[in-house]
Protein backbone atom coordinates (compact mmCIF):
# COMPACT_ATOMS: atom_id res chain seq x y z
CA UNK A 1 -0.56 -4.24 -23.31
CA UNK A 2 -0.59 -7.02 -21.19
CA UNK A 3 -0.30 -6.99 -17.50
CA UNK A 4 2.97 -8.23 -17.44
CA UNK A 5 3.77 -5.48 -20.10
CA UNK A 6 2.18 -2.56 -17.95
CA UNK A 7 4.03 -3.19 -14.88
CA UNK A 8 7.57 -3.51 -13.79
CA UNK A 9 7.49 -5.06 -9.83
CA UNK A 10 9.25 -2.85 -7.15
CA UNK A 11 12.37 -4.39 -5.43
CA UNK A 12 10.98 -7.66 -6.96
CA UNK A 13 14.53 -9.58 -6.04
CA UNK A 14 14.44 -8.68 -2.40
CA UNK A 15 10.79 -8.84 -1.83
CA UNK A 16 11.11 -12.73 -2.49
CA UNK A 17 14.33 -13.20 -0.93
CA UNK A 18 12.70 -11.80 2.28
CA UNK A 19 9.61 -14.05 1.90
CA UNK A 20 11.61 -16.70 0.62
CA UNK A 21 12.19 -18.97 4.04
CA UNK A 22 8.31 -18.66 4.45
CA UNK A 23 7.31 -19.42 1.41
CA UNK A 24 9.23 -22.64 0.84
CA UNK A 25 7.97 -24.65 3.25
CA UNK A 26 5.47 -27.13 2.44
CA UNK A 27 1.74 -26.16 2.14
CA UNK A 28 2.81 -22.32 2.11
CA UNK A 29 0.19 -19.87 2.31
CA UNK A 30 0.96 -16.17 0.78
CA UNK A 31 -1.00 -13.40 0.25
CA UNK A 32 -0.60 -10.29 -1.55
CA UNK A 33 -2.56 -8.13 0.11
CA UNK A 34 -2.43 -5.36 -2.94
CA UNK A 35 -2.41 -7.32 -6.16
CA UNK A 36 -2.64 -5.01 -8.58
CA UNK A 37 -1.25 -6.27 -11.90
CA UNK A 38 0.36 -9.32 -9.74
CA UNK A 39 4.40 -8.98 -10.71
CA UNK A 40 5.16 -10.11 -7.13
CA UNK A 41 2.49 -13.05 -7.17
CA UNK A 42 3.74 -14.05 -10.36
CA UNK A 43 7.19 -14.39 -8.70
CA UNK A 44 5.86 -15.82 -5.77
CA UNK A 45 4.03 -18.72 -7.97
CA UNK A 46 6.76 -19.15 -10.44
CA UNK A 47 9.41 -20.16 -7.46
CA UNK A 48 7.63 -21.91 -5.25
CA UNK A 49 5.81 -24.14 -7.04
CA UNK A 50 3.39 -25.49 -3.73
CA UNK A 51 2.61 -22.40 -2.67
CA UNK A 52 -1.13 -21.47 -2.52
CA UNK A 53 -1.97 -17.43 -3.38
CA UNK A 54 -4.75 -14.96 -1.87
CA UNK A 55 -4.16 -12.10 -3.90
CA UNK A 56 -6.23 -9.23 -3.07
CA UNK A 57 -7.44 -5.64 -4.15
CA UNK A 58 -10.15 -3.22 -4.56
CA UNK A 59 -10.06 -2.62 -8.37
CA UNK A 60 -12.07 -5.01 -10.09
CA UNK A 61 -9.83 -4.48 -13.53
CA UNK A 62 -6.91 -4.98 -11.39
CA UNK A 63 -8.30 -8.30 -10.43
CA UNK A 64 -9.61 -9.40 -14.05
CA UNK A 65 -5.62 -8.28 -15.77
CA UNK A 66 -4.01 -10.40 -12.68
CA UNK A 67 -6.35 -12.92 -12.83
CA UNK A 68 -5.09 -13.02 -16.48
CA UNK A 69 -1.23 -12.92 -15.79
CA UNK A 70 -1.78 -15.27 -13.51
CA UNK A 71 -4.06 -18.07 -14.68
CA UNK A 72 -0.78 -20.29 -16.23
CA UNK A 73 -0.37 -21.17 -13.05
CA UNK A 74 -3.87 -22.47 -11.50
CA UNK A 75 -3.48 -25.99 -10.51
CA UNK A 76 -6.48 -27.91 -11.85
CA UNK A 77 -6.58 -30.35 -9.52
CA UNK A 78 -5.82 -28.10 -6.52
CA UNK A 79 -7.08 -24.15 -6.38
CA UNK A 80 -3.59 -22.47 -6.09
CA UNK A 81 -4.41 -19.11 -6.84
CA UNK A 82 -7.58 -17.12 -5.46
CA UNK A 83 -8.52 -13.68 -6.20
CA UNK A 84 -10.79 -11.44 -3.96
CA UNK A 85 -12.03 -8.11 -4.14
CA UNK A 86 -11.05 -6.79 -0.95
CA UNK A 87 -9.61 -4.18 0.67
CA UNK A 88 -6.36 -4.95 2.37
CA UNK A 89 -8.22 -4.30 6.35
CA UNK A 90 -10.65 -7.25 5.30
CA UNK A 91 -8.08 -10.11 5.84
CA UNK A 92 -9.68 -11.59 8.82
CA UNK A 93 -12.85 -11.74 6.91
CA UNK A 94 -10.91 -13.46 3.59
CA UNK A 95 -9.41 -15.75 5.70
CA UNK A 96 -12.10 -16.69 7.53
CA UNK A 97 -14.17 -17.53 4.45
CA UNK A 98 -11.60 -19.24 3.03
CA UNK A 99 -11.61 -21.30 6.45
CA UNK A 100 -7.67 -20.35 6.26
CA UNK A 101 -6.50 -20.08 10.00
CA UNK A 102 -2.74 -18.68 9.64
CA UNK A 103 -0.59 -17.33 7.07
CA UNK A 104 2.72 -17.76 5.68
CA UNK A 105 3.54 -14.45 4.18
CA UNK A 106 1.94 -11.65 3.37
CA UNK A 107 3.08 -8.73 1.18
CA UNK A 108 1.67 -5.34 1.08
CA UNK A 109 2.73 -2.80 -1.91
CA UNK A 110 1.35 0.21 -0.57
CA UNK A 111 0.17 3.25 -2.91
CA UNK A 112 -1.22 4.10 -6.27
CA UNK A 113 -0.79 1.32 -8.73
CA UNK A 114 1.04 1.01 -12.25
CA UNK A 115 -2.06 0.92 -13.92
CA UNK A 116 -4.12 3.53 -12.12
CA UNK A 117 -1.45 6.20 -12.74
CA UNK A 118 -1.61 5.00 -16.60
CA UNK A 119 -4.81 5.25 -16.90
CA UNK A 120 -5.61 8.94 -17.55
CA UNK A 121 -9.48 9.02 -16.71
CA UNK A 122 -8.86 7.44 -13.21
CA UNK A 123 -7.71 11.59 -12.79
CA UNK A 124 -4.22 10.07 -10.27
CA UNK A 125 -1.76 12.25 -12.81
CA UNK A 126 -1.44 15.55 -11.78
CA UNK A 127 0.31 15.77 -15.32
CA UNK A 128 -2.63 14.54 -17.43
CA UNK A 129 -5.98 15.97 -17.45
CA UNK A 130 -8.85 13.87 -16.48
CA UNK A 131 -11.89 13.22 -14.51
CA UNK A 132 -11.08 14.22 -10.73
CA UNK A 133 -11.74 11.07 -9.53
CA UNK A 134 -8.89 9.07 -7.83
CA UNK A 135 -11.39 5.96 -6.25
CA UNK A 136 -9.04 3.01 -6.51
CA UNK A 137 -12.17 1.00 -6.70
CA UNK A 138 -14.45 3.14 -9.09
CA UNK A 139 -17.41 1.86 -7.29
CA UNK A 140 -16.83 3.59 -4.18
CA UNK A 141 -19.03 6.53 -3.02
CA UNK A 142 -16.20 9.22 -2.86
CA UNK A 143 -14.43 11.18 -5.46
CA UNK A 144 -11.93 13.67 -4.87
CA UNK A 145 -13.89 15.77 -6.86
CA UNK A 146 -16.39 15.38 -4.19
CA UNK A 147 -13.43 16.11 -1.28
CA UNK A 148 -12.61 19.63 -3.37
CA UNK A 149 -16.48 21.14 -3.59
CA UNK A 150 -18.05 19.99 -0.57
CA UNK A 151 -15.00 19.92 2.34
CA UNK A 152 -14.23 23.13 4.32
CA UNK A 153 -11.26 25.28 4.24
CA UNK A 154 -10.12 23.73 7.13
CA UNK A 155 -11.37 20.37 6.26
CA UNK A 156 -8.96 20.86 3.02
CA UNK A 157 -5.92 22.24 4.47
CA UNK A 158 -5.61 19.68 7.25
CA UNK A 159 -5.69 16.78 4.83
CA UNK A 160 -3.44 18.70 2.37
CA UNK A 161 -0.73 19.20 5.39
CA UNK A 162 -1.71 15.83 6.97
CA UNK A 163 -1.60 13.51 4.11
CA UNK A 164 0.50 15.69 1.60
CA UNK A 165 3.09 17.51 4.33
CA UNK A 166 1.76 19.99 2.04
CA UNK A 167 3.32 23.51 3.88
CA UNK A 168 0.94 25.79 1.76
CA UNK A 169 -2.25 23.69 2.58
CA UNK A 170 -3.73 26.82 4.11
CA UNK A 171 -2.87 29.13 0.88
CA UNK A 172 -4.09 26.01 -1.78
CA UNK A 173 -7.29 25.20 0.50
CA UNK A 174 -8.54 29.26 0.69
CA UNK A 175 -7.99 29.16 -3.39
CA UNK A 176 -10.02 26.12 -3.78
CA UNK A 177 -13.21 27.44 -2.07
CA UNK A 178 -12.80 30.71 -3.83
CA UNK A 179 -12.71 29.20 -6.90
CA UNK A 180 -15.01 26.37 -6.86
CA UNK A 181 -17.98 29.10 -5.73
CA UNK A 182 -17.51 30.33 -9.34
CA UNK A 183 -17.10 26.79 -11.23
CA UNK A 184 -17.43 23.38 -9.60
CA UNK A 185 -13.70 21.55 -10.10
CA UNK A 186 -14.58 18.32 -12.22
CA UNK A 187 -10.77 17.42 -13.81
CA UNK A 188 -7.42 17.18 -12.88
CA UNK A 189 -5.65 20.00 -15.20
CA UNK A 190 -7.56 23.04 -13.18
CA UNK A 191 -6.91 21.75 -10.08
CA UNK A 192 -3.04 21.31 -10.69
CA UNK A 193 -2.93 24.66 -12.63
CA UNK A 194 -4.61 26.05 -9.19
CA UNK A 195 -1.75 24.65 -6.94
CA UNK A 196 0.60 25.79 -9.03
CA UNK A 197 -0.45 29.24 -9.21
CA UNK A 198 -1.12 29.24 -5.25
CA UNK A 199 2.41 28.58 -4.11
CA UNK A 200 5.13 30.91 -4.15
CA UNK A 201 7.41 30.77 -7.52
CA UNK A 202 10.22 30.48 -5.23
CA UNK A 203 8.91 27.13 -3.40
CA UNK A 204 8.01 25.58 -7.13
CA UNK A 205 11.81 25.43 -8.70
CA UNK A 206 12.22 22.06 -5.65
CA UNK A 207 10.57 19.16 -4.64
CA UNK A 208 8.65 18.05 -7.99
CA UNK A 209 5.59 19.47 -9.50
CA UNK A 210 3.75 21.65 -7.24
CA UNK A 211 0.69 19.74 -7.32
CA UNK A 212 2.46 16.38 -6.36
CA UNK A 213 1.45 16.41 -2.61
CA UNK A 214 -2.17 17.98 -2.65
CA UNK A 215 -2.60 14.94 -5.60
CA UNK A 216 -1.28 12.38 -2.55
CA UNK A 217 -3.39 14.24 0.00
CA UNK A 218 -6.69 13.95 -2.17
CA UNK A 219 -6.06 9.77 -3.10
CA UNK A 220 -5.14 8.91 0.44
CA UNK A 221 -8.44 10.85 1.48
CA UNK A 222 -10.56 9.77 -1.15
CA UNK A 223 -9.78 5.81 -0.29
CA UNK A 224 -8.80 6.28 2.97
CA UNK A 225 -5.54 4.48 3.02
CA UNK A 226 -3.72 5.50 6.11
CA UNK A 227 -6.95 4.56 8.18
CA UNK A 228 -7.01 0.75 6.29
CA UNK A 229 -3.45 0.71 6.68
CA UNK A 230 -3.52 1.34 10.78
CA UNK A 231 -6.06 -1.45 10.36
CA UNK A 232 -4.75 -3.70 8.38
CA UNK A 233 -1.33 -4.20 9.79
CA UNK A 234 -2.19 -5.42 13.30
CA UNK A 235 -4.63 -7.74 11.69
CA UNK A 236 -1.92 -8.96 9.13
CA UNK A 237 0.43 -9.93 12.28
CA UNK A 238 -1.99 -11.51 14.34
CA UNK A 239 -2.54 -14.03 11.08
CA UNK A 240 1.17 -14.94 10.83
CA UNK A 241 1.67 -18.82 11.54
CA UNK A 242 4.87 -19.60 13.35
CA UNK A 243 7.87 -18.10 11.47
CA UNK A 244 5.44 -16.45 8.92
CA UNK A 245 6.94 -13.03 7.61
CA UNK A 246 5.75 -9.98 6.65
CA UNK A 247 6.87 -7.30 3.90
CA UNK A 248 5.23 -3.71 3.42
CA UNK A 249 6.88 -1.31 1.31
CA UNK A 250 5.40 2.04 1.58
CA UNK A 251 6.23 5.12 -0.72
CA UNK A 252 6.32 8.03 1.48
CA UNK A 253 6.98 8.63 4.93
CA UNK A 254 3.25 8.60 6.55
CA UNK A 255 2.90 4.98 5.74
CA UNK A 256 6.46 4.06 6.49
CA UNK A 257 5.93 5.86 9.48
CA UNK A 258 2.78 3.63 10.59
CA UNK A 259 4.72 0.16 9.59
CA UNK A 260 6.96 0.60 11.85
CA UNK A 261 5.33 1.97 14.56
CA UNK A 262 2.73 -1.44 13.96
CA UNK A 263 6.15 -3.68 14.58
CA UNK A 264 7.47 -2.05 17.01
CA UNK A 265 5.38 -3.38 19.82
CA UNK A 266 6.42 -7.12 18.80
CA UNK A 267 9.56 -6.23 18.86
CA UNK A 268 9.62 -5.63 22.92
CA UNK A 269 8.91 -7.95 25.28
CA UNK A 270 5.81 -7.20 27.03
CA UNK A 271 6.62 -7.07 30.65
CA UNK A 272 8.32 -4.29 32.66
CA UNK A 273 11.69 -3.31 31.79
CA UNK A 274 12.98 -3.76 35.05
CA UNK A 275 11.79 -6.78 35.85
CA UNK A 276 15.40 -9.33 35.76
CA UNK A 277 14.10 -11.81 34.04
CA UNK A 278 11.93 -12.10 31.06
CA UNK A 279 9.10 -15.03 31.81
CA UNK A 280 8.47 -17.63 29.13
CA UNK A 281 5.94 -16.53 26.92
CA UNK A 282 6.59 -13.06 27.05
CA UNK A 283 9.72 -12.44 24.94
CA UNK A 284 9.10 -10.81 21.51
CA UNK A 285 6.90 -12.13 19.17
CA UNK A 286 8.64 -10.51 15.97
CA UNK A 287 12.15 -10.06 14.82
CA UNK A 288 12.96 -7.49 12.53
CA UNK A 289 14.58 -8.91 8.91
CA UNK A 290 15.27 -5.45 7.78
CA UNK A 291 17.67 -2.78 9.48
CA UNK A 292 15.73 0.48 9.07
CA UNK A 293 13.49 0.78 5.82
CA UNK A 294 15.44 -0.84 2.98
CA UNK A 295 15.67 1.45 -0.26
CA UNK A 296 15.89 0.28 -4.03
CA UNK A 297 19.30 0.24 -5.60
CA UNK A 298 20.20 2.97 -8.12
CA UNK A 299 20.47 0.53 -11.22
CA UNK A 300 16.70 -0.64 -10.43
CA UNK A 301 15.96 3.38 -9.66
CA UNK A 302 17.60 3.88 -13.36
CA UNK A 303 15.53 1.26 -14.97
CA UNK A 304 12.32 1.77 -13.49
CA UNK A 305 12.03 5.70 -11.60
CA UNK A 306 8.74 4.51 -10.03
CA UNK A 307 10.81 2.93 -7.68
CA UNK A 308 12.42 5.82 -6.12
CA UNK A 309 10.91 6.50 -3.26
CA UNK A 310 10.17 2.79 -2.18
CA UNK A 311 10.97 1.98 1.39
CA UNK A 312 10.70 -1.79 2.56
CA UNK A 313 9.92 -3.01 6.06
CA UNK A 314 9.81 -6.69 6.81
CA UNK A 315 9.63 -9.22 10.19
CA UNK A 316 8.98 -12.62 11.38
CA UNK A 317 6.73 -14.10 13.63
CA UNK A 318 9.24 -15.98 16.35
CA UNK A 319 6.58 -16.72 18.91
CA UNK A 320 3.26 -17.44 19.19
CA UNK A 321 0.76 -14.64 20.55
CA UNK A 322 -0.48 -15.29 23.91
CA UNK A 323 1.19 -18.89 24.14
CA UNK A 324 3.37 -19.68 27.37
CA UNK A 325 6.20 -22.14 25.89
């Protein structure tokens, strides 16, 4: 299959309606800062037919099946559409090689991809054995396979409850280290049969398969996502042009949880709240375009499950940073 075949775009109608006011201006510059198989940057390109794409992410096949979807709408005679290999935190760098000084619109789809959960030797799928692996770029240095022989007990369990809100992380982490002094885990079916087996019956008949959240835990470890994400965000804002706007939809609560805690601060003006009047220049930088995080309809939730647990944030640049009107 295709690109286009492999992957059904989250919330696709209301990510471009909140970009859309951006976007439509003349000279517009967007950028998806998590590309993967490029649904949204193939809506993005298809509406607005000036606008100029940065579309970036760490797996080079993600790049190469975009770059693919994509390529119908290069502009010979102007480059409309450029790729990177990045990861998301790297913005200032892209942009600065691209000698691009402010953006438009930016869109980050947080998470594991379409095509690195179907892809059954990348080792995401708690359901399918494979290779535990879980790099979202296969040439980086760290494997969760890696994370489950060489990390401590305690190492394990406070990434299992910090990145999983995993409440046995203790139980699953002692189990590990037991086990792995035996046999080394290399795939995806022990580990998950290993969860399972480590949390009381009673806890497994709710909240999904057992080995859901230590699965989370593990990829967010392995490529460090909540780290880039604390990163990229601030960096992502401070390249907003004038009435640029932002969207991030997250999947789970730690990254929704970071999104808006990196608008929040724009949101306020930045002098004391006492003080009667608010000087000129000092107001807040960013409005809010959402009310809360913004959740996917049930028909789209029918259609396409992966988009269950979406949440969508989104703001605007109002003001300029550090500018006195």
């Amino acid at each position: 299959m295709d690109a286009a075949e492999r992957h059904v775009p989250v919330m696709l109608e209301r990510v471009v309606a909140l970009l859309a006011p951006a976007l439509a201006r003349p000279g517009a510059v967007v950028v998806d800062a998590t590309l993967g198989l490029g649904g949204h940057s193939e809506a993005f390109l298809r509406q607005f037919p000036e606008v100029r794409l940065i579309g970036l992410d760490r797996d080079p096949n993600a790049l190469r099946l975009a770059g693919e979807r994509l390529a119908r709408y290069q502009d010979e005679d102007q480059e409309r559409i450029t790729l990177v290999h990045a990861v998301y935190d790297e913005l200032p760098r892209v942009l600065a090689d691209l000698d691009i000084a402010a953006i438009d619109g930016i869109l980050f789809d947080l998470g594991v991809s379409s095509m690195q959960l179907d892809e059954a030797n990348r080792g995401f799928a708690y359901a399918q054995d494979a290779p535990l692996d879980m790099r979202m770029d296969p040439t980086g240095p760290t494997t969760a396979a890696d994370i489950v022989n060489t990390y401590s007990a305690a190492d394990l369990a406070r990434i299992l409850f910090q990145y999983g809100e995993e409440k046995f992380a203790r139980r699953i982490a002692d189990r590990i280290v037991r086990e792995r002094e035996t046999e080394p885990f290399t795939n995806s079916a022990r580990l998950s049969e290993l969860v399972r087996n480590a949390i009381p019956q009673a806890a497994r008949r709710t909240g999904g398969h057992p080995a859901k959240r230590t699965f989370q835990a593990l990829r967010i470890e392995v490529n460090g996502e909540l780290d880039v994400l604390r990163r990229a965000l601030p960096a992502a804002l401070e390249a907003l042009a004038l009435h640029g706007r932002i969207v991030v939809m997250s999947y789970h609560s730690l990254e929704d949880r970071i999104t808006k805690q990196a608008f929040a601060p724009g949101t306020k003006s930045d002098v004391p709240d006492d003080l009667p009047v608010i000087p000129a220049g000092h107001e807040p930088y960013l409005k809010l375009l959402t009310r809360g995080a913004e959740r996917p309809t049930e028909e789209e939730v029918a259609a396409n499950p992966r988009a269950a647990s979406a949440r969508v944030r989104a703001a605007e640049r109002i003001r300029e940073r550090g500018l006195v009107a």
